[in-house]
N, C-alpha and C. Protein backbone atom coordinates (compact mmCIF):
# COMPACT_ATOMS: atom_id res chain seq x y z
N UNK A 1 -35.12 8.23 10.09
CA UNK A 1 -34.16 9.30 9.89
C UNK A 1 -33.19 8.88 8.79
N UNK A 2 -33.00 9.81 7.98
CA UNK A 2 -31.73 9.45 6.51
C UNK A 2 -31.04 10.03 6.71
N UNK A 3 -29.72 10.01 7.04
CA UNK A 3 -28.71 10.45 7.04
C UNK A 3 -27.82 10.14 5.61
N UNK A 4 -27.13 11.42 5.28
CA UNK A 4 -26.75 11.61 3.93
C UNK A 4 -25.45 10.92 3.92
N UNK A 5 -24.92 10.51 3.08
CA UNK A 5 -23.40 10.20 3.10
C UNK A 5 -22.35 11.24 3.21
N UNK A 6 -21.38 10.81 3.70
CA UNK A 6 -20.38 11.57 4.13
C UNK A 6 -19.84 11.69 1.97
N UNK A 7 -19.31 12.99 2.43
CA UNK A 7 -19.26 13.98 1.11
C UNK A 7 -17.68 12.84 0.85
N UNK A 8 -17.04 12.65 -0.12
CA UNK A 8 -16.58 11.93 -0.62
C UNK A 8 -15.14 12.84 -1.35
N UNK A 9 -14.49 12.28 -0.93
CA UNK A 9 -13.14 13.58 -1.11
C UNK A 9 -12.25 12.85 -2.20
N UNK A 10 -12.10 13.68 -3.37
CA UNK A 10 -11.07 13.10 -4.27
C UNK A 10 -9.93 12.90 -4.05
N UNK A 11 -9.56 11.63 -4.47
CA UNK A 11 -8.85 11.01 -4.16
C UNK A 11 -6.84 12.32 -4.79
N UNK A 12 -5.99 12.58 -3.76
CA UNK A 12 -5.29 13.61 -5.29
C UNK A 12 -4.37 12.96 -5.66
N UNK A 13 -4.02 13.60 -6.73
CA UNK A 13 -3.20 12.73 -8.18
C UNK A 13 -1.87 13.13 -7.50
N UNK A 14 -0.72 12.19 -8.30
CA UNK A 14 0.89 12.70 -7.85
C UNK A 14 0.83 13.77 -8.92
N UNK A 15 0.73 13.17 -10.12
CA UNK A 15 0.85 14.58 -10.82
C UNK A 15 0.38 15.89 -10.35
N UNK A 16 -0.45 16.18 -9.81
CA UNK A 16 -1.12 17.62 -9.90
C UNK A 16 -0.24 18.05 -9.06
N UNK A 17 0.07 16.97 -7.74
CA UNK A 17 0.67 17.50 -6.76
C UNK A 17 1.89 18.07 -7.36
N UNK A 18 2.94 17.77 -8.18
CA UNK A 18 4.12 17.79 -8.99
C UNK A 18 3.80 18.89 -10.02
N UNK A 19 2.81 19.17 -10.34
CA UNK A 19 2.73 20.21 -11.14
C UNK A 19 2.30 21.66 -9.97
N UNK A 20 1.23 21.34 -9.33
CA UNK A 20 1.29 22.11 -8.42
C UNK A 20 2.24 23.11 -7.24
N UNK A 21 3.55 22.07 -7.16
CA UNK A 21 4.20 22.83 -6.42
C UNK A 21 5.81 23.13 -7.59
N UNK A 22 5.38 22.81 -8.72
CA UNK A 22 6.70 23.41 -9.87
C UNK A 22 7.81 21.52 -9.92
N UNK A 23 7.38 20.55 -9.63
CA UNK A 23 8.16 19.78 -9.65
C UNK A 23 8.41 19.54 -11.02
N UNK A 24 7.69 19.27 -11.63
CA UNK A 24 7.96 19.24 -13.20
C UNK A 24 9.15 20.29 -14.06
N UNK A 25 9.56 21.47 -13.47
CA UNK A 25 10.01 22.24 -14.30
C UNK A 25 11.56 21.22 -13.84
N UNK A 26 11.49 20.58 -13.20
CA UNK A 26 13.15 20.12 -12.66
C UNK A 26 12.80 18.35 -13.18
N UNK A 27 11.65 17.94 -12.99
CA UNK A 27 11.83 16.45 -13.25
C UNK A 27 10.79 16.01 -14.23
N UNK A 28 10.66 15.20 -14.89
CA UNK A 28 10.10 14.71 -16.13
C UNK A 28 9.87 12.64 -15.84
N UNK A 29 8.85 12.68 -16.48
CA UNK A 29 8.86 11.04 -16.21
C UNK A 29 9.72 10.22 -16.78
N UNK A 30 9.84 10.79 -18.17
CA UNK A 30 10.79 9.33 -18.87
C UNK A 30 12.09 10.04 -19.20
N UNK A 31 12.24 11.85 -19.15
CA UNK A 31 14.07 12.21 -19.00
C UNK A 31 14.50 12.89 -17.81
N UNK A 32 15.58 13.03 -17.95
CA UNK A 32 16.42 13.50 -16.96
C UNK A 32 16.11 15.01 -17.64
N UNK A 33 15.81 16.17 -16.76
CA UNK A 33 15.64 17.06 -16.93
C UNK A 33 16.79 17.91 -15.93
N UNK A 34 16.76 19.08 -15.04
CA UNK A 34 17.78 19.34 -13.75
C UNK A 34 18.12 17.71 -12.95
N UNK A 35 16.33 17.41 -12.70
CA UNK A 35 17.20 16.62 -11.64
C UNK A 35 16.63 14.94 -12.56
N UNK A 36 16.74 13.43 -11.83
CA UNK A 36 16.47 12.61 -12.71
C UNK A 36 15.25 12.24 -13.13
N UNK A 37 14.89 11.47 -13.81
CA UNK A 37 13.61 11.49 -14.30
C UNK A 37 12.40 10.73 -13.54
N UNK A 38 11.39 10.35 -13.11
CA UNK A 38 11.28 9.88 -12.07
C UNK A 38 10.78 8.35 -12.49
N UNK A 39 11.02 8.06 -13.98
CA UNK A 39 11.09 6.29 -13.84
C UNK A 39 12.39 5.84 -13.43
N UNK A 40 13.51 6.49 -13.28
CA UNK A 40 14.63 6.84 -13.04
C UNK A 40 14.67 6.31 -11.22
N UNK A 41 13.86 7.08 -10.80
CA UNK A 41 13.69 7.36 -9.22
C UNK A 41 13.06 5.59 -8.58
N UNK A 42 11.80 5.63 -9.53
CA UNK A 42 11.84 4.27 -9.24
C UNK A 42 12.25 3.14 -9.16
N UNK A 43 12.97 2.98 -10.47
CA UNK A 43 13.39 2.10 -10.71
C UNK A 43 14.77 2.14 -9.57
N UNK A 44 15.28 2.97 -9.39
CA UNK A 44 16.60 3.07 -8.12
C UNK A 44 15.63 2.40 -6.81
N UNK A 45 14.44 2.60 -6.95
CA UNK A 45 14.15 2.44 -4.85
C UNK A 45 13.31 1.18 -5.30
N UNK A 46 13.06 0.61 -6.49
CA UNK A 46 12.00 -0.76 -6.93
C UNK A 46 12.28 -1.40 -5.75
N UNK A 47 13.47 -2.63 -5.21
CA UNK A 47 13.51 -3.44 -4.20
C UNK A 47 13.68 -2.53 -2.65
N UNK A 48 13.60 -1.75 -2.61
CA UNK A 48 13.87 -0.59 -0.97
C UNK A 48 12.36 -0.52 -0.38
N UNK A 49 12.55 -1.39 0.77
CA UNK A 49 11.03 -1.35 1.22
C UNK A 49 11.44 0.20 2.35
N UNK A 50 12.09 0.46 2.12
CA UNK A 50 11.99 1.93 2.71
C UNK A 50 12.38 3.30 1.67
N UNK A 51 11.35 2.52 0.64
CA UNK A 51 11.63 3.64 -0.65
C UNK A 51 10.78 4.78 -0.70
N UNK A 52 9.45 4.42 -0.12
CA UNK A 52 8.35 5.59 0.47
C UNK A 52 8.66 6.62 1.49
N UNK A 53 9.49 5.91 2.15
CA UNK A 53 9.62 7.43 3.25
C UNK A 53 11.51 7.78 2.82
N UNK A 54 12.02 7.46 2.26
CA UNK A 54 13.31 7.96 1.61
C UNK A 54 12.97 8.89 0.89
N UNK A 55 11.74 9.12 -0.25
CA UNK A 55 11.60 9.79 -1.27
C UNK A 55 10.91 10.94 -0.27
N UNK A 56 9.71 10.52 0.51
CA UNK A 56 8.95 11.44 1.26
C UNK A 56 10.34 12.30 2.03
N UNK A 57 11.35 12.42 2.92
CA UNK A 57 11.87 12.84 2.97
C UNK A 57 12.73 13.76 2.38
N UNK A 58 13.32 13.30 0.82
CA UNK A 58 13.69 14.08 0.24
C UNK A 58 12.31 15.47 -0.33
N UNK A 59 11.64 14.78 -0.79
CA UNK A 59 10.46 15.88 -1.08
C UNK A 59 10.24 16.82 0.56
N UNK A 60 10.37 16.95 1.62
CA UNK A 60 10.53 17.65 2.08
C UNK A 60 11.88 18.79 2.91
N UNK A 61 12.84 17.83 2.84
CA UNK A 61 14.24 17.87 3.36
C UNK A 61 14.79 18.32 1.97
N UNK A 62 14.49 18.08 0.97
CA UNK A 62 15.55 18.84 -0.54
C UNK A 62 17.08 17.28 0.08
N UNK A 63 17.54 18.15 -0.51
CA UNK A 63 18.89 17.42 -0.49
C UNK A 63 19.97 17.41 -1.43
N UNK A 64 21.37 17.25 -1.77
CA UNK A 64 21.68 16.57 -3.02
C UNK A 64 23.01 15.81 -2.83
N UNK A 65 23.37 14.84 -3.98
CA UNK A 65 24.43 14.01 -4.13
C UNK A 65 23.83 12.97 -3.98
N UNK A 66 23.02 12.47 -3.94
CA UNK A 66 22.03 11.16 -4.43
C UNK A 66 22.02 10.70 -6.09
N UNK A 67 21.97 12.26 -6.85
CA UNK A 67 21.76 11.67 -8.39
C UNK A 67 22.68 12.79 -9.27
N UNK A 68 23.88 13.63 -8.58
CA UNK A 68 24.46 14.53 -8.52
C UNK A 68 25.03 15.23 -7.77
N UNK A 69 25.71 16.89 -8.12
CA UNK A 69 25.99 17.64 -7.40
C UNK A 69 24.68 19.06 -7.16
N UNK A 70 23.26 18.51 -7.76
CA UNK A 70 22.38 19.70 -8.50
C UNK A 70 21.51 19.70 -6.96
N UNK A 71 21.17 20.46 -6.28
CA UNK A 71 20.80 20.57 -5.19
C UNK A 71 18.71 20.65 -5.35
N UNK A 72 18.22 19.85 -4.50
CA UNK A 72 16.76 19.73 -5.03
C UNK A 72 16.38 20.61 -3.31
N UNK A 73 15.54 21.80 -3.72
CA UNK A 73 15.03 22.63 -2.72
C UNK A 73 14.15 21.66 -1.82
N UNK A 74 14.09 21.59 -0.66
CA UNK A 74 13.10 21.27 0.44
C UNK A 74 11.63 21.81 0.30
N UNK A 75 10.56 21.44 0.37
CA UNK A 75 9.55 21.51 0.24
C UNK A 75 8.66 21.68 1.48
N UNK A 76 9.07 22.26 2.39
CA UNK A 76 8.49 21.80 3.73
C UNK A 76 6.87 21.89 3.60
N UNK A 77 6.30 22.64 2.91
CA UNK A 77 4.82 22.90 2.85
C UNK A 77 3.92 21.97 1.76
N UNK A 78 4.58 21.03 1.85
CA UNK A 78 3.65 19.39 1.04
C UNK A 78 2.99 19.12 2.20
N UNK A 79 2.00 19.22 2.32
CA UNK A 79 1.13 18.37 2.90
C UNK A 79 1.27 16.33 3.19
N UNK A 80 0.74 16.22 4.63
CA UNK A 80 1.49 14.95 4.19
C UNK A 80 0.63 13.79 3.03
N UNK A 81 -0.88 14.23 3.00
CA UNK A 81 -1.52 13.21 2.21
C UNK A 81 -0.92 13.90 0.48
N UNK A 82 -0.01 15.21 0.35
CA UNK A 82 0.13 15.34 -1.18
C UNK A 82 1.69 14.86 -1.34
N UNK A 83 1.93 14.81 0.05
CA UNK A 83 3.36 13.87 0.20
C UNK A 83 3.58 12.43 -0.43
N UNK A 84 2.16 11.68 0.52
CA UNK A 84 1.94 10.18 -0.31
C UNK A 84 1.50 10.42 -1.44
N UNK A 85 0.77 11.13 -1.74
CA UNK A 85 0.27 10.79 -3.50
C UNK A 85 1.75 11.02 -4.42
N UNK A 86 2.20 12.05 -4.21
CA UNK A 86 3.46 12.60 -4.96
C UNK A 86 4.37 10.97 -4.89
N UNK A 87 4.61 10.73 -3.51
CA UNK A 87 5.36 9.28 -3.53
C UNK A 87 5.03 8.18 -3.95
N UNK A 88 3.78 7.92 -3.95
CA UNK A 88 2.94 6.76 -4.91
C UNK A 88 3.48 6.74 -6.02
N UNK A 89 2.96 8.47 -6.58
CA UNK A 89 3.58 8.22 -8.02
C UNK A 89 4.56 8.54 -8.74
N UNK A 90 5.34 8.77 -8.12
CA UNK A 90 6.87 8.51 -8.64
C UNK A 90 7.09 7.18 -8.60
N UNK A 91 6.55 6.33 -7.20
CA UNK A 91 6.92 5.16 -7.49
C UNK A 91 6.52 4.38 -8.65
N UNK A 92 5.52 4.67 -9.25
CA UNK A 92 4.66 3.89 -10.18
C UNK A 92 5.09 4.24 -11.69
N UNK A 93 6.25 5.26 -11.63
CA UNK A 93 6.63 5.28 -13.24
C UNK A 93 7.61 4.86 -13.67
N UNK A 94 7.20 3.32 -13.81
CA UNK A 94 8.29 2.64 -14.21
C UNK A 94 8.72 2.33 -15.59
């Protein structure tokens, strides 16, 4: 009997996720656009071993007075695996 492999699911990008739900029109990698830029973001949480679920929170909770007075909308409908990718890669643009 051959059994086929299990179908193989792409892996998703932070970007798409960030373009996908309009994050880009507010944040940019290397400027400060509305809100900061997100080598910006990293480089603030680089030593915070609780920098993954700080950011994951804000991407769903919104929030502001972290990097201003500019208020970043809550996202409640991120998924949580487009949650981690989105948080991966913010972390990674350093």
């Amino acid at each position: 009997v051959t059994v086929a492999p299990a179908a193989s699911v792409p892996a998703l990008s932070g970007q798409a996720v960030a373009t996908k739900y309009g994050c880009l029109g507010c944040h940019n990698v290397a400027i400060k656009v509305v809100g900061p830029a997100y080598k910006d973001i990293a480089a603030k949480y680089l030593e915070d071993p609780a920098a993954f679920s700080r950011i994951s929170e804000q991407i769903h909770k919104g929030g502001s007075g972290k990097w201003g007075p500019i208020l970043m909308p809550p996202f409640p409908t991120v998924t949580d695996a487009e949650t981690e990718a989105l948080a991966d890669w913010i972390l990674s643009c350093k």
